[in-house]
Protein backbone atom coordinates (compact mmCIF):
# COMPACT_ATOMS: atom_id res chain seq x y z
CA UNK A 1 55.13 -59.25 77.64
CA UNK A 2 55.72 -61.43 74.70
CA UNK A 3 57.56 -65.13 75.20
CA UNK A 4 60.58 -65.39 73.12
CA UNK A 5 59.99 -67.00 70.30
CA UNK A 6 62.32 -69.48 68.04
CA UNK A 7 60.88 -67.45 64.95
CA UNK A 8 62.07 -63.93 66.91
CA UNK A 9 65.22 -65.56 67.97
CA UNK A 10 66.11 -67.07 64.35
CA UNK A 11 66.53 -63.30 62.95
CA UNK A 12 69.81 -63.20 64.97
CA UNK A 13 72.93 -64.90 65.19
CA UNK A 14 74.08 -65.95 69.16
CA UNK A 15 76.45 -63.65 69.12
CA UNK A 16 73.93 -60.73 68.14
CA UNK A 17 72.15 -62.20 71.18
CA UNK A 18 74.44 -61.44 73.56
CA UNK A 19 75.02 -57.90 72.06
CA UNK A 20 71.50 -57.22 72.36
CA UNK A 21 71.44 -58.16 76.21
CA UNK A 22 75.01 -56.22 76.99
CA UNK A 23 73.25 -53.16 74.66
CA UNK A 24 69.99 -53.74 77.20
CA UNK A 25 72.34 -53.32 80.39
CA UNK A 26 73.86 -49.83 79.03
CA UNK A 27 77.36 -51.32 77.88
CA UNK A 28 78.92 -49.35 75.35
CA UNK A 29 80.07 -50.91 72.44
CA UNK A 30 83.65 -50.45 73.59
CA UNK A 31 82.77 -52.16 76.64
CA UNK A 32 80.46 -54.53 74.72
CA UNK A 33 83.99 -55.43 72.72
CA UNK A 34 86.25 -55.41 75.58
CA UNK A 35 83.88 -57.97 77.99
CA UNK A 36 83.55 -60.50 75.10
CA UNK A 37 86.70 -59.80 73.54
CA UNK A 38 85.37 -59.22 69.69
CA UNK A 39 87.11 -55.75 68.01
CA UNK A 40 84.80 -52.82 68.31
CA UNK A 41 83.93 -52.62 64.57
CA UNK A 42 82.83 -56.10 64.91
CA UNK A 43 80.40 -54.69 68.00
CA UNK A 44 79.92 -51.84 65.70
CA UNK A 45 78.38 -54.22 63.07
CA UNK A 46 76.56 -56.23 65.26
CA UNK A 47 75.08 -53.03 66.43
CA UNK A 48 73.79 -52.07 63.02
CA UNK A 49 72.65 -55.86 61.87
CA UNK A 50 70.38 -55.26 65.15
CA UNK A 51 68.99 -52.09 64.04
CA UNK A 52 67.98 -53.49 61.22
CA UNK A 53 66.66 -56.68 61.75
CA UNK A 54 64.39 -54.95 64.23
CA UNK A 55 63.44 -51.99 62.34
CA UNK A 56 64.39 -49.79 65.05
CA UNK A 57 66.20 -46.56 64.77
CA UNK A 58 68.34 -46.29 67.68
CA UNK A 59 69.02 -47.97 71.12
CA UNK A 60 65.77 -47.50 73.08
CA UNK A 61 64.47 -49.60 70.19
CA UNK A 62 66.82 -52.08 70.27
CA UNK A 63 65.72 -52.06 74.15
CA UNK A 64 62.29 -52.13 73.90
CA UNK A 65 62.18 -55.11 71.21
CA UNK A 66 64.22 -57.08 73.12
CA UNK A 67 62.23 -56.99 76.53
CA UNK A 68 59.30 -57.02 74.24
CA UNK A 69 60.18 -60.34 72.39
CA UNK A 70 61.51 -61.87 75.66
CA UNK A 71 65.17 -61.69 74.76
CA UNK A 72 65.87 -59.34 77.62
CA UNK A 73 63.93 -59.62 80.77
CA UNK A 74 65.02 -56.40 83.15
């Protein structure tokens, strides 16, 4: 497994972080919005910055980059 890397963790903002690590621990996005109290299409955005900054298509990508790159460790 890849160490996390400043350059990995500069392509997201802290609170895209912590989206990525709920999203890694099967939170919804509802639940995502309700435990950090942002609105859900705020989540909902978050969610599809993600997806894109990773070039992944769904959320087993988003899962897999993070635990590759060291932001998640299961």
């Amino acid at each position: 497994m890849k160490k996390q890397t400043s350059e990995t963790l500069d392509l997201f903002t802290k609170s895209e972080i912590d989206t990525i690590r709920l999203i890694c621990r099967q939170f919804t996005n509802r639940e995502i919005a309700e435990r950090t109290g942002k609105g859900l299409r705020t989540v909902d955005g978050y969610r599809e910055s993600i997806l894109g900054k990773m070039k992944v298509r769904n959320t087993a990508g988003i899962v897999v980059f993070a635990i590759r790159n060291g932001i998640y460790k299961p």
